[in-house]
Protein backbone atom coordinates (compact mmCIF):
# COMPACT_ATOMS: atom_id res chain seq x y z
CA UNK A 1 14.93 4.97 -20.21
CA UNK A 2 16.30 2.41 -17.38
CA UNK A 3 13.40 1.00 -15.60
CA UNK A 4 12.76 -2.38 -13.92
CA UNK A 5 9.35 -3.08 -15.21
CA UNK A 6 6.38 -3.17 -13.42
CA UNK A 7 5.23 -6.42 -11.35
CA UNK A 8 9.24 -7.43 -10.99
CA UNK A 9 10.28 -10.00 -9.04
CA UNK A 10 12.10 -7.56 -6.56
CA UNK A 11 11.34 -8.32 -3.03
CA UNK A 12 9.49 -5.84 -1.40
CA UNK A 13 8.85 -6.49 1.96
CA UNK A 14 5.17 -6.77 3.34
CA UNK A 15 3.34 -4.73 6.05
CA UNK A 16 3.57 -7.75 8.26
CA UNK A 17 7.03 -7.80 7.49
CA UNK A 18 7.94 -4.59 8.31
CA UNK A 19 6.12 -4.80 11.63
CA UNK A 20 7.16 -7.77 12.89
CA UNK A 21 11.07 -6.21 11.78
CA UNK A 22 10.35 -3.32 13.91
CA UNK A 23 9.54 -5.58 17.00
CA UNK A 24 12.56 -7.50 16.48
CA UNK A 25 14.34 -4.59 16.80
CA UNK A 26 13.86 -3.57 20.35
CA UNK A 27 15.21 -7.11 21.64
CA UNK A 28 18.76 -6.81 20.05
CA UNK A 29 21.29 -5.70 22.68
CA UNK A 30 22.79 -2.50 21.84
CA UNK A 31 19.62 -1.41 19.76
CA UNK A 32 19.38 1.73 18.58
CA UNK A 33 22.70 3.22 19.46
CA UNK A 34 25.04 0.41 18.48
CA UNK A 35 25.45 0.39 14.52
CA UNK A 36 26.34 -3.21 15.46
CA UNK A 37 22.63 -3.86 16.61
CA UNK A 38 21.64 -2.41 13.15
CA UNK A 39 23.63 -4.29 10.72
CA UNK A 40 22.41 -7.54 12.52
CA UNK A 41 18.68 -6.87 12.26
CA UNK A 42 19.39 -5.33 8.28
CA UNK A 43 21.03 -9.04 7.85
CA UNK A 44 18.50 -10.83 9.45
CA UNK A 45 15.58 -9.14 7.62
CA UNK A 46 17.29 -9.76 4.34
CA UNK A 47 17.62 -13.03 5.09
CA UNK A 48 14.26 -13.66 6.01
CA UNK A 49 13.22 -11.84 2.17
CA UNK A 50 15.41 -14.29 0.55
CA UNK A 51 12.93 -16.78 0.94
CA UNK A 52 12.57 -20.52 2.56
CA UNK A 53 15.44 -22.91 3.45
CA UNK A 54 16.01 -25.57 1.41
CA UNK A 55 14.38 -28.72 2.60
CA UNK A 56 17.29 -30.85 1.48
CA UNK A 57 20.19 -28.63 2.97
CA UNK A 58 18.56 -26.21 4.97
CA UNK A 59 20.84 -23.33 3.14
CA UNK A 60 19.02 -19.91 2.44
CA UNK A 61 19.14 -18.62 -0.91
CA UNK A 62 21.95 -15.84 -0.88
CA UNK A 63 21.16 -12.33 0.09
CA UNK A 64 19.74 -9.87 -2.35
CA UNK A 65 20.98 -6.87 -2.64
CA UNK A 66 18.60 -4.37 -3.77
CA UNK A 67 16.25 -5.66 -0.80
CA UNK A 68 19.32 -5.72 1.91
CA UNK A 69 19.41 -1.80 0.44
CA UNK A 70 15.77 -1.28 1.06
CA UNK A 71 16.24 -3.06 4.19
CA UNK A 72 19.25 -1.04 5.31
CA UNK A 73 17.22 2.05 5.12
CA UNK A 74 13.98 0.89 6.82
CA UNK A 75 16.49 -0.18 9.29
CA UNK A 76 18.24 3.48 9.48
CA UNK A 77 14.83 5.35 9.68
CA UNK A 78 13.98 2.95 12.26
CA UNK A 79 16.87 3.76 14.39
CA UNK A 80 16.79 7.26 14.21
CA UNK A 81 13.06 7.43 15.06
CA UNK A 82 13.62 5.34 18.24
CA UNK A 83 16.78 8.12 18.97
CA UNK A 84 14.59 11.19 18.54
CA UNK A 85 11.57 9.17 20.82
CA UNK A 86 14.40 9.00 23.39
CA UNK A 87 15.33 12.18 23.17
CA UNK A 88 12.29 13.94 22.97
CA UNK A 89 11.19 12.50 26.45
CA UNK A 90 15.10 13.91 27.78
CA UNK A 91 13.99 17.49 26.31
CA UNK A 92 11.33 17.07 28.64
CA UNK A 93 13.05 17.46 31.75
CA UNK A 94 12.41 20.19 34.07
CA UNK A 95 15.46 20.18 36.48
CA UNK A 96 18.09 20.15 34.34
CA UNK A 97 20.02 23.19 32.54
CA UNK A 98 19.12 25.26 29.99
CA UNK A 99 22.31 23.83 28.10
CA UNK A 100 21.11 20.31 28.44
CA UNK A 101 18.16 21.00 26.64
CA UNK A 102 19.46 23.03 23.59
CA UNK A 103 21.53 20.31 23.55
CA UNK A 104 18.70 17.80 23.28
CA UNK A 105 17.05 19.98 20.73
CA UNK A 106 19.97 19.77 17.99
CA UNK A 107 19.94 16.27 18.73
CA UNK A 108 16.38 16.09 17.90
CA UNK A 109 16.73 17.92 14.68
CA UNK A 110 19.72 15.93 13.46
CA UNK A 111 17.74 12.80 14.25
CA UNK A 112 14.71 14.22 12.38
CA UNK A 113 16.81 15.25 9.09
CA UNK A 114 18.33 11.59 9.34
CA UNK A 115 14.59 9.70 9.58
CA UNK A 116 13.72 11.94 6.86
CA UNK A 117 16.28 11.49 4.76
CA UNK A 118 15.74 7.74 5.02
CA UNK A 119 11.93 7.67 4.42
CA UNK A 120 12.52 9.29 0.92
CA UNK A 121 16.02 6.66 0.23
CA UNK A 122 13.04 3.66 0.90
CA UNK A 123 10.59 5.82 -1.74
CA UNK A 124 13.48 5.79 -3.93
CA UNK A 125 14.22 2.04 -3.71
CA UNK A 126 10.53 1.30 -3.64
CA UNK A 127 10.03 2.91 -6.91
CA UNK A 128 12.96 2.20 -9.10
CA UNK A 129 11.61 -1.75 -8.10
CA UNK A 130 8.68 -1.09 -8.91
CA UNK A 131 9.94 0.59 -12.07
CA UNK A 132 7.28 3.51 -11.48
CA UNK A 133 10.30 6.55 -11.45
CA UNK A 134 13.42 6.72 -13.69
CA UNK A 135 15.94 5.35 -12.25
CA UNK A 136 18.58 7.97 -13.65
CA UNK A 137 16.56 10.87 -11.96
CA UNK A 138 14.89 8.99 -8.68
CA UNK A 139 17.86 10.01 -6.76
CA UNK A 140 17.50 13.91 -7.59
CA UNK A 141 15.52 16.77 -6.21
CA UNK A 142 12.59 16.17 -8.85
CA UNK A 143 12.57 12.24 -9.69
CA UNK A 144 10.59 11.59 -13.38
CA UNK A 145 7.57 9.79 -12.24
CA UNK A 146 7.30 6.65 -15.22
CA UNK A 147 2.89 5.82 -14.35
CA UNK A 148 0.77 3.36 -16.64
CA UNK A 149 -2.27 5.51 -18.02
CA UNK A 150 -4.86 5.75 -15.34
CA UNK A 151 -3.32 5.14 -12.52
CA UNK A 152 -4.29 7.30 -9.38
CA UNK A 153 -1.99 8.94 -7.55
CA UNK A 154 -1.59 8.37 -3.74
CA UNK A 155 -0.83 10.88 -1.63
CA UNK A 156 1.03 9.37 1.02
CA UNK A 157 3.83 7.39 -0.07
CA UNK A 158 4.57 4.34 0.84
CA UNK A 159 8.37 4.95 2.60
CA UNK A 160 5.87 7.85 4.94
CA UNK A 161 4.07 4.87 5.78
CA UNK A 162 6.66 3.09 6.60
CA UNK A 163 7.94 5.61 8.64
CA UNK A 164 4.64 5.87 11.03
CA UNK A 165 4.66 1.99 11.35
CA UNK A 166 8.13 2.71 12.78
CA UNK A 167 6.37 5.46 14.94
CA UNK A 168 3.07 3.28 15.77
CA UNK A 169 6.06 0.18 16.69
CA UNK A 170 7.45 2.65 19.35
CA UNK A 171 4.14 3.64 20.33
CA UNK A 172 2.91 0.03 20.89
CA UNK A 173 6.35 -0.67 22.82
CA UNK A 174 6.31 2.62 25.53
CA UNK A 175 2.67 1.18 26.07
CA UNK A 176 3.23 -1.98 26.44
CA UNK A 177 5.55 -0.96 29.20
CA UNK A 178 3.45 0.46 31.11
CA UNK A 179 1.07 -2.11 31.61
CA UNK A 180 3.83 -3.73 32.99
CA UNK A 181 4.51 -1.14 35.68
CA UNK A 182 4.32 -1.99 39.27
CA UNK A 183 4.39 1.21 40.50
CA UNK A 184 0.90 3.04 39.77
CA UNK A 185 -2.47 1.44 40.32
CA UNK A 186 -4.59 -1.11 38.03
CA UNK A 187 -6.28 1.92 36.87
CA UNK A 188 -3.24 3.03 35.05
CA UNK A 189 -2.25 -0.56 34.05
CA UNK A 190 -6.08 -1.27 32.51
CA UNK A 191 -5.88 2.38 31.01
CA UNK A 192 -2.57 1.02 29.13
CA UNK A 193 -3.92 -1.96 27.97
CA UNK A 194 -6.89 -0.40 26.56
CA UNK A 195 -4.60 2.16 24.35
CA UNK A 196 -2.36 -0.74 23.67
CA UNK A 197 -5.09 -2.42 22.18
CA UNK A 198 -6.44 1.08 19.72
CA UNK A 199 -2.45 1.25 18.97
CA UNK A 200 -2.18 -1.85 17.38
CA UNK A 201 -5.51 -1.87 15.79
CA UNK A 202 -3.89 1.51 13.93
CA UNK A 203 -0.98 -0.18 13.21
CA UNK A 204 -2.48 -3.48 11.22
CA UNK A 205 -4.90 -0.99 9.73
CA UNK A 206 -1.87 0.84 8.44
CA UNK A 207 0.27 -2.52 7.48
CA UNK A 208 -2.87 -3.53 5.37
CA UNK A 209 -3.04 0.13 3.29
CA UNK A 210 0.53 -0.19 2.75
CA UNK A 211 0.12 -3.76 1.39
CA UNK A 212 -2.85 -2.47 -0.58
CA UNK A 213 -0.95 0.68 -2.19
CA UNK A 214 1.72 -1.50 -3.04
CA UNK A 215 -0.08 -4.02 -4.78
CA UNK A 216 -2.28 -1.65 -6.70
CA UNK A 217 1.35 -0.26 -7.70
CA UNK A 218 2.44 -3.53 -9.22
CA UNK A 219 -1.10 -3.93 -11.16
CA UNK A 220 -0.51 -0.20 -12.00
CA UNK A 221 -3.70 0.96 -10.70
CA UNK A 222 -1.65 3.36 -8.70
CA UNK A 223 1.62 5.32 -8.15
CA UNK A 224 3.36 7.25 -5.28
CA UNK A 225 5.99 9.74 -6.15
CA UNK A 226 8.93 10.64 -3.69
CA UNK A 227 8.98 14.13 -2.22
CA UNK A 228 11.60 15.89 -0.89
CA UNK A 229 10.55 17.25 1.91
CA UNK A 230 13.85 20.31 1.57
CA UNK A 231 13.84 21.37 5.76
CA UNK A 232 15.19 24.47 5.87
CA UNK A 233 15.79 24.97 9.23
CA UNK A 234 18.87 22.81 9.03
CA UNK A 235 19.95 24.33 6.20
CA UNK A 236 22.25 27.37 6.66
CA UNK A 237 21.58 29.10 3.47
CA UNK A 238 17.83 29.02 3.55
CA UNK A 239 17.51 29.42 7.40
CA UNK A 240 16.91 33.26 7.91
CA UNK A 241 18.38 33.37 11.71
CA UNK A 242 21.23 31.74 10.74
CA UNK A 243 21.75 33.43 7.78
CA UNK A 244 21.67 36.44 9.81
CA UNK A 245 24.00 35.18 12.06
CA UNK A 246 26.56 34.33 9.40
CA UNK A 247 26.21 38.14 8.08
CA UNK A 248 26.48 39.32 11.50
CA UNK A 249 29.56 37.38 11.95
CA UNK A 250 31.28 38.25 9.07
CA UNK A 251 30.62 42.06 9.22
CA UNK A 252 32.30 41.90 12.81
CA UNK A 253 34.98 40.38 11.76
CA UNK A 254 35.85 42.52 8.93
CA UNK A 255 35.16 45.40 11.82
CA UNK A 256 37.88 43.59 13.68
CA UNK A 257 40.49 43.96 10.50
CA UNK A 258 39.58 47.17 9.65
């Protein structure tokens, strides 16, 4: 069995880390929509995981690439999570068409499937480095879990966390814009700052019980496994209505031959 053993020296990235990635991310021009936008911040982060500069030269040690992986997918669930915030405010609106927001709501679910899909490729990567899944199967619908004896089983894994510091980041942002607002009352601006303050109390509580699970991981006092989460709505053979509507479809066409 392939494994990278437990306590490697594979960089995982810290709650801190990932928070203070998740900032960075709303300063770069072009962020979310620009894939541009997202390879810089990926590069940067990895970067940043390599380690210090060296005194003498002030050269980086060179990427590495299982962390500019892991970094690449925080950085994709990231993204999409800031494109479904945006467009779950536009399916909102009131005054537009009916067609505008259907169209908003495929949007939203292709986002969703995407920030999904990413959350369990950073479980996956997580894992394998922590050499607590078989690498062979961690990539499958039903990953072999590799545990020391003992060790407890979180529920939550640690890419899911990942993913609500991503939310909690957006969170923190849309708040922190609107104690900047100039045009509602201080009442609105003091009720902002107040929330502003709860949201990022929630998300340092969360950075520290991700830096927790994952060190109790590398002592193997604990294991997460990755679930598929299988949405079927997206799916057209498990989605009944559009299952239906394929039948439907076909029937009426072989109608139309007949």
């Amino acid at each position: 069995m392939d494994r990278t053993p437990r306590g490697s020296d594979a960089r995982l990235p810290t709650g801190a880390a990932i928070v203070a990635f998740h900032e960075s991310c709303f300063g770069r021009a072009g962020w979310p929509a620009d894939e541009t936008a997202v390879a810089a911040a990926v590069e940067s982060a990895t970067r940043s995981a390599g380690g210090s500069a060296d005194p003498a030269t002030g050269d980086r040690p060179a990427p590495d690439a299982p962390a500019g992986m892991l970094w690449q997918w925080i950085a994709t669930n990231h993204r999409y999570n800031c494109l479904l915030w945006a467009e779950e405010d536009l399916a909102r609106r009131t005054r537009v068409s009916d067609s505008d927001i259907a169209a908003n709501k495929r949007n939203i679910d292709g986002f969703n499937q995407a920030r999904n899909d990413a959350t369990e490729r950073v479980d996956e990567l997580l894992l394998v480095a922590l050499g607590l899944v078989d690498r062979e199967s961690a990539a499958n619908d039903a990953p072999v879990s590799t545990p020391g004896p003992g060790a407890r089983l979180n529920s939550e894994t640690a890419g899911s966390m990942i993913d609500r510091l991503s939310i909690l980041a957006l969170k923190v942002h849309a708040m922190d814009l609107q104690t900047r607002r100039t045009d509602v009352d201080d009442a609105h601006r003091e009720a902002s700052k107040a929330r502003l303050e709860r949201l990022r109390m929630q998300r340092d509580d969360l950075a520290g019980c991700y830096d927790r699970l994952i060190e109790d991981c590398r002592a193997g006092r604990a294991y997460f496994k990755v679930y598929r989460q299988f949405k079927m709505y997206n799916d057209p053979r498990f989605n009944p209505a559009l299952v239906a509507e394929a039948t439907k479809g076909m029937k009426e066409t072989k109608g139309t031959r007949a």
